[in-house]
N, C-alpha and C. Protein backbone atom coordinates (compact mmCIF):
# COMPACT_ATOMS: atom_id res chain seq x y z
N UNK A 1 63.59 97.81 -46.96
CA UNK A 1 63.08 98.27 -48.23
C UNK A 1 61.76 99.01 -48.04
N UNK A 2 61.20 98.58 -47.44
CA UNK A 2 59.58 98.95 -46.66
C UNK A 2 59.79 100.75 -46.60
N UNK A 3 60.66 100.94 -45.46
CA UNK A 3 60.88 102.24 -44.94
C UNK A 3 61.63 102.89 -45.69
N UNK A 4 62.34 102.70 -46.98
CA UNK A 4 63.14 103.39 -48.32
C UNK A 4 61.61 103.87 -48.96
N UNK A 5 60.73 102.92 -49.61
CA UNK A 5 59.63 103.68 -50.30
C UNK A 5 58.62 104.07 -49.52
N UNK A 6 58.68 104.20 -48.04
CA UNK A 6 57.52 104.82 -46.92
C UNK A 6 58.49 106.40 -47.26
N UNK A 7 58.78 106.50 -47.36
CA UNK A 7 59.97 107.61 -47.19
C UNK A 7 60.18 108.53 -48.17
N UNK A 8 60.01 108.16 -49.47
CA UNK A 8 60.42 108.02 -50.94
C UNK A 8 59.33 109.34 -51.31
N UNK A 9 60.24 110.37 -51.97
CA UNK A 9 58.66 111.53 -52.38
C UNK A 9 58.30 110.85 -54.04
N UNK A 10 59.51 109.91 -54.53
CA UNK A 10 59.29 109.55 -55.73
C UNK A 10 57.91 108.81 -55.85
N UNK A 11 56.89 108.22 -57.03
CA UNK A 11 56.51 107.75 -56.92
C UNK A 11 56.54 106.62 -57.22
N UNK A 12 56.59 105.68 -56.14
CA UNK A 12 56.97 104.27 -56.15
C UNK A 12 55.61 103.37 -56.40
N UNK A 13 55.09 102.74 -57.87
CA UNK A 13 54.12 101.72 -57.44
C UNK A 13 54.56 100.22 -57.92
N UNK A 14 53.69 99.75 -57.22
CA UNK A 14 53.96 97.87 -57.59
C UNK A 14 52.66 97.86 -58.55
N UNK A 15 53.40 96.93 -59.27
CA UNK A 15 52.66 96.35 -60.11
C UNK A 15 52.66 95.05 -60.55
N UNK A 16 51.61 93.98 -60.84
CA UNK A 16 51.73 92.33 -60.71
C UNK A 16 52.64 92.09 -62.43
N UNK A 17 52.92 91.09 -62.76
CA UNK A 17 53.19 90.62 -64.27
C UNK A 17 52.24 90.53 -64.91
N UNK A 18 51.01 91.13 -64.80
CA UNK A 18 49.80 91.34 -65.45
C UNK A 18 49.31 92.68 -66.00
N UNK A 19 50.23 93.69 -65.32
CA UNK A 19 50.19 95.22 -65.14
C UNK A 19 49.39 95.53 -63.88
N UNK A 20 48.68 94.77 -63.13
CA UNK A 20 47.43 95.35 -62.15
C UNK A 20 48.22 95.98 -60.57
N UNK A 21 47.88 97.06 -60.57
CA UNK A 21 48.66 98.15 -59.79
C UNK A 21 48.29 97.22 -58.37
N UNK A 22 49.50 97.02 -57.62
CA UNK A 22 48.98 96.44 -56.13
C UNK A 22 49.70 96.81 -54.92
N UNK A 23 50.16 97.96 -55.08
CA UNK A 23 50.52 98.86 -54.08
C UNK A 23 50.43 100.30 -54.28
N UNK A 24 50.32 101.24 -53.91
CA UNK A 24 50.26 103.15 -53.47
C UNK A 24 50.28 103.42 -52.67
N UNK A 25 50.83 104.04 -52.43
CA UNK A 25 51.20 104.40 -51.20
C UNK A 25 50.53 105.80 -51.17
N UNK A 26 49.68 106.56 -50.30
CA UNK A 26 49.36 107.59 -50.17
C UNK A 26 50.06 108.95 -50.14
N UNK A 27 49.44 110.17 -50.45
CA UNK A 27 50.61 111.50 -50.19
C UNK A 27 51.27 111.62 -51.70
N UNK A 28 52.12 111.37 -52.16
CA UNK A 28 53.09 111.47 -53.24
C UNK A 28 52.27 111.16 -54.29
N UNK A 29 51.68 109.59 -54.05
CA UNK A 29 51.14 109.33 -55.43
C UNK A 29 49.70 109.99 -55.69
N UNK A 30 49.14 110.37 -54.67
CA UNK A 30 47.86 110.95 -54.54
C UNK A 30 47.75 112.75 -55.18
N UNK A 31 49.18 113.43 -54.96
CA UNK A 31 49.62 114.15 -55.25
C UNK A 31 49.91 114.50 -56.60
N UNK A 32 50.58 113.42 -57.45
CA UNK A 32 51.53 113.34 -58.33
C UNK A 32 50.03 112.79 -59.70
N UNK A 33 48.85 112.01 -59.23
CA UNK A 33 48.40 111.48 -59.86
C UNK A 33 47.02 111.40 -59.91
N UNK A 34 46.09 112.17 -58.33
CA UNK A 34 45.04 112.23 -58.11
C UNK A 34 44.52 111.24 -58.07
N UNK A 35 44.80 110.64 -57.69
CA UNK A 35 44.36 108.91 -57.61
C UNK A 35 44.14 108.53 -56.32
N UNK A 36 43.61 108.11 -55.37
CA UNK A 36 43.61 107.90 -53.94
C UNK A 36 43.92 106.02 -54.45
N UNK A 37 44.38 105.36 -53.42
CA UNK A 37 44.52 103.54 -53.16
C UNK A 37 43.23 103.33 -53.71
N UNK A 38 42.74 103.52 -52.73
CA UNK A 38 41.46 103.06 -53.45
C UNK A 38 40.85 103.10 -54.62
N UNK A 39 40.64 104.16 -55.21
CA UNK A 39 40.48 103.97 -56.46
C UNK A 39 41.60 103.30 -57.26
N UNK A 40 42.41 103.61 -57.64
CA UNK A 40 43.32 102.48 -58.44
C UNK A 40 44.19 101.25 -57.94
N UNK A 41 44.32 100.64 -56.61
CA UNK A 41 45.14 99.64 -56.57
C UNK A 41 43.56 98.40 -57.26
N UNK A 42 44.15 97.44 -58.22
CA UNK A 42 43.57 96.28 -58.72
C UNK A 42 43.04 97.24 -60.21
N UNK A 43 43.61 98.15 -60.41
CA UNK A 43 43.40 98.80 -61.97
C UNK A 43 44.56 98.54 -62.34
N UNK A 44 44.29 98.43 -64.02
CA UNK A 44 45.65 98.11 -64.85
C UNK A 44 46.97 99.26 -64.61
N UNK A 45 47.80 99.29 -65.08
CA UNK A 45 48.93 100.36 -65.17
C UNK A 45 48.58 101.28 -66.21
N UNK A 46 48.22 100.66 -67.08
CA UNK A 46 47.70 101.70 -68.24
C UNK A 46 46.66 102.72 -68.10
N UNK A 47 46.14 102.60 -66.77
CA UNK A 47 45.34 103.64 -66.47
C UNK A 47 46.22 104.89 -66.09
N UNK A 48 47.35 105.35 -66.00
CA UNK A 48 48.23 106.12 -66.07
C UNK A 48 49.07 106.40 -67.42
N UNK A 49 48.99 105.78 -68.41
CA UNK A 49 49.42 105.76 -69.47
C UNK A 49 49.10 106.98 -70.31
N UNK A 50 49.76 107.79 -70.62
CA UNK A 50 49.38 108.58 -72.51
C UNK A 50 48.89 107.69 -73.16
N UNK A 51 48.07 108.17 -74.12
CA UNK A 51 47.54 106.95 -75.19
C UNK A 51 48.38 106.85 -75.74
N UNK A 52 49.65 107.72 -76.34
CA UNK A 52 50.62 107.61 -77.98
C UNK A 52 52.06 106.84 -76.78
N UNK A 53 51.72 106.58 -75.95
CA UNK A 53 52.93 105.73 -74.91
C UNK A 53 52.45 104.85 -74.43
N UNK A 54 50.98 104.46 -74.32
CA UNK A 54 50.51 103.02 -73.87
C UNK A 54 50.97 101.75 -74.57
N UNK A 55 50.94 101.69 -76.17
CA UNK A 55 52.14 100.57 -76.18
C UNK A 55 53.38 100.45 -75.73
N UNK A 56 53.96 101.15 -74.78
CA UNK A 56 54.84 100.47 -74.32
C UNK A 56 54.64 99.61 -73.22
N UNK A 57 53.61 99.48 -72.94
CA UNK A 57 53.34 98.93 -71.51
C UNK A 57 53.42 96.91 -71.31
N UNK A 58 53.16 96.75 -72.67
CA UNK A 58 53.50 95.32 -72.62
C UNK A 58 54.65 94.90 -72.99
N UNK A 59 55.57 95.70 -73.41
CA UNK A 59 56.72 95.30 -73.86
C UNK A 59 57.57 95.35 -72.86
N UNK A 60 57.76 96.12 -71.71
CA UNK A 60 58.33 96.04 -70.63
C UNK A 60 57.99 94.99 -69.77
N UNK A 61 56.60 95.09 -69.40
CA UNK A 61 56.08 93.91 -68.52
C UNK A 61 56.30 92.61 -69.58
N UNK A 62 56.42 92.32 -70.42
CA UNK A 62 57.44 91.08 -70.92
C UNK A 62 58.73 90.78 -70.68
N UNK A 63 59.54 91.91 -70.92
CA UNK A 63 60.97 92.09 -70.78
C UNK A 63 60.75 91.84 -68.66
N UNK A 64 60.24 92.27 -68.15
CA UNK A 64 60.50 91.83 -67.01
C UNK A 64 60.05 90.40 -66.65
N UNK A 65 59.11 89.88 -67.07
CA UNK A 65 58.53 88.46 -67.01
C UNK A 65 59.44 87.44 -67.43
N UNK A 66 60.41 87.99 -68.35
CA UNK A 66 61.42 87.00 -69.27
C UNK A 66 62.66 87.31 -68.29
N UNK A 67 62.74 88.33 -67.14
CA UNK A 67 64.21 88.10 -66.23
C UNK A 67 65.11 89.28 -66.62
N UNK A 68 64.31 90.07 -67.71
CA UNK A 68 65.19 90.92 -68.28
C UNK A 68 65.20 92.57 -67.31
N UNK A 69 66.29 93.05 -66.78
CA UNK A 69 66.51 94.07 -66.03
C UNK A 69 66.33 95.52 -67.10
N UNK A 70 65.25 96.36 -66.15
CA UNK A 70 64.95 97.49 -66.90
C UNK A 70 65.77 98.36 -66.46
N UNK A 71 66.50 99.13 -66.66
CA UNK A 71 67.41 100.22 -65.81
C UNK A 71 66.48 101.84 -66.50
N UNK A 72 66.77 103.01 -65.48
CA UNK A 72 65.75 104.08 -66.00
C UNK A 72 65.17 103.96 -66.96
N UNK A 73 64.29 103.59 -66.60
CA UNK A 73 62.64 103.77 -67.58
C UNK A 73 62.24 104.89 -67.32
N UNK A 74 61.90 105.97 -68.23
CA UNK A 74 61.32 106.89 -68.35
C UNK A 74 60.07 106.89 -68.85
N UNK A 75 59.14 107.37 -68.57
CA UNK A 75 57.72 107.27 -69.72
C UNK A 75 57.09 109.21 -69.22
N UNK A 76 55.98 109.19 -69.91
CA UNK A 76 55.04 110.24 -70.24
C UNK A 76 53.91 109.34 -69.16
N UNK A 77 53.36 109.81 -68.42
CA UNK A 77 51.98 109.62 -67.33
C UNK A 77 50.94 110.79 -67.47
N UNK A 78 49.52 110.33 -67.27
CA UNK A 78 48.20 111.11 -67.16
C UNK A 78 48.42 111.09 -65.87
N UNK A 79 47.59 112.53 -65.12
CA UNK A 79 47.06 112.14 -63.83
C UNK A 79 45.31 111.86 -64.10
N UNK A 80 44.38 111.53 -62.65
CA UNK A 80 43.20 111.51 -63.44
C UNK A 80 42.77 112.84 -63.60
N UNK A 81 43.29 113.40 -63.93
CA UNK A 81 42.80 115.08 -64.84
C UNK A 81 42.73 115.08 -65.87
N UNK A 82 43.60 114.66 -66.58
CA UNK A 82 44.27 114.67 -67.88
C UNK A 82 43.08 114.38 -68.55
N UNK A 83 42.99 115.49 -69.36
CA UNK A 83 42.08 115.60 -70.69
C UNK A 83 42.47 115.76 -72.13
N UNK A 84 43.90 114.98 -72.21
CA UNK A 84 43.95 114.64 -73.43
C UNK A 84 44.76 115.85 -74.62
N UNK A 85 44.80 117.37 -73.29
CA UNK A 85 45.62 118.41 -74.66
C UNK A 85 47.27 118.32 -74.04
């Protein structure tokens, strides 16, 4: 599984049942999001969020906490550029 998302141009992140981002992998997501590891692994998920799509962010991380399988999730993402037009 390791070497599927070492591999992966998608961007693959982990995230705890709390939302707090605890994996990135460099290249793709750095790319995709301007974000280096460092700055965001132990930041919430919602730091990638649209504001008018950030409520969804607890309703999933419930639905997964309760056992419940998400199949394509789609959402709207900021990179840290994003100024909001």
């Amino acid at each position: 599984m390791a070497a599927l998302v070492e591999s992966s141009n998608d961007a693959i992140i982990s995230k705890d049942l709390q939302g707090c981002i605890r994996s990135w992998k460099p290249g793709g997501r750095e790319r995709l999001f301007g974000y280096t590891a460092e700055e965001i692994v132990g930041r919430h998920i919602s730091t990638l969020a649209i504001p008018d799509r950030a409520d969804e962010i607890p309703d999933i991380l419930a639905r997964i906490a309760r056992g419940e399988r998400v199949d394509h999730y789609e959402t709207k993402a900021q990179d840290k550029r994003w100024q909001g037009f």
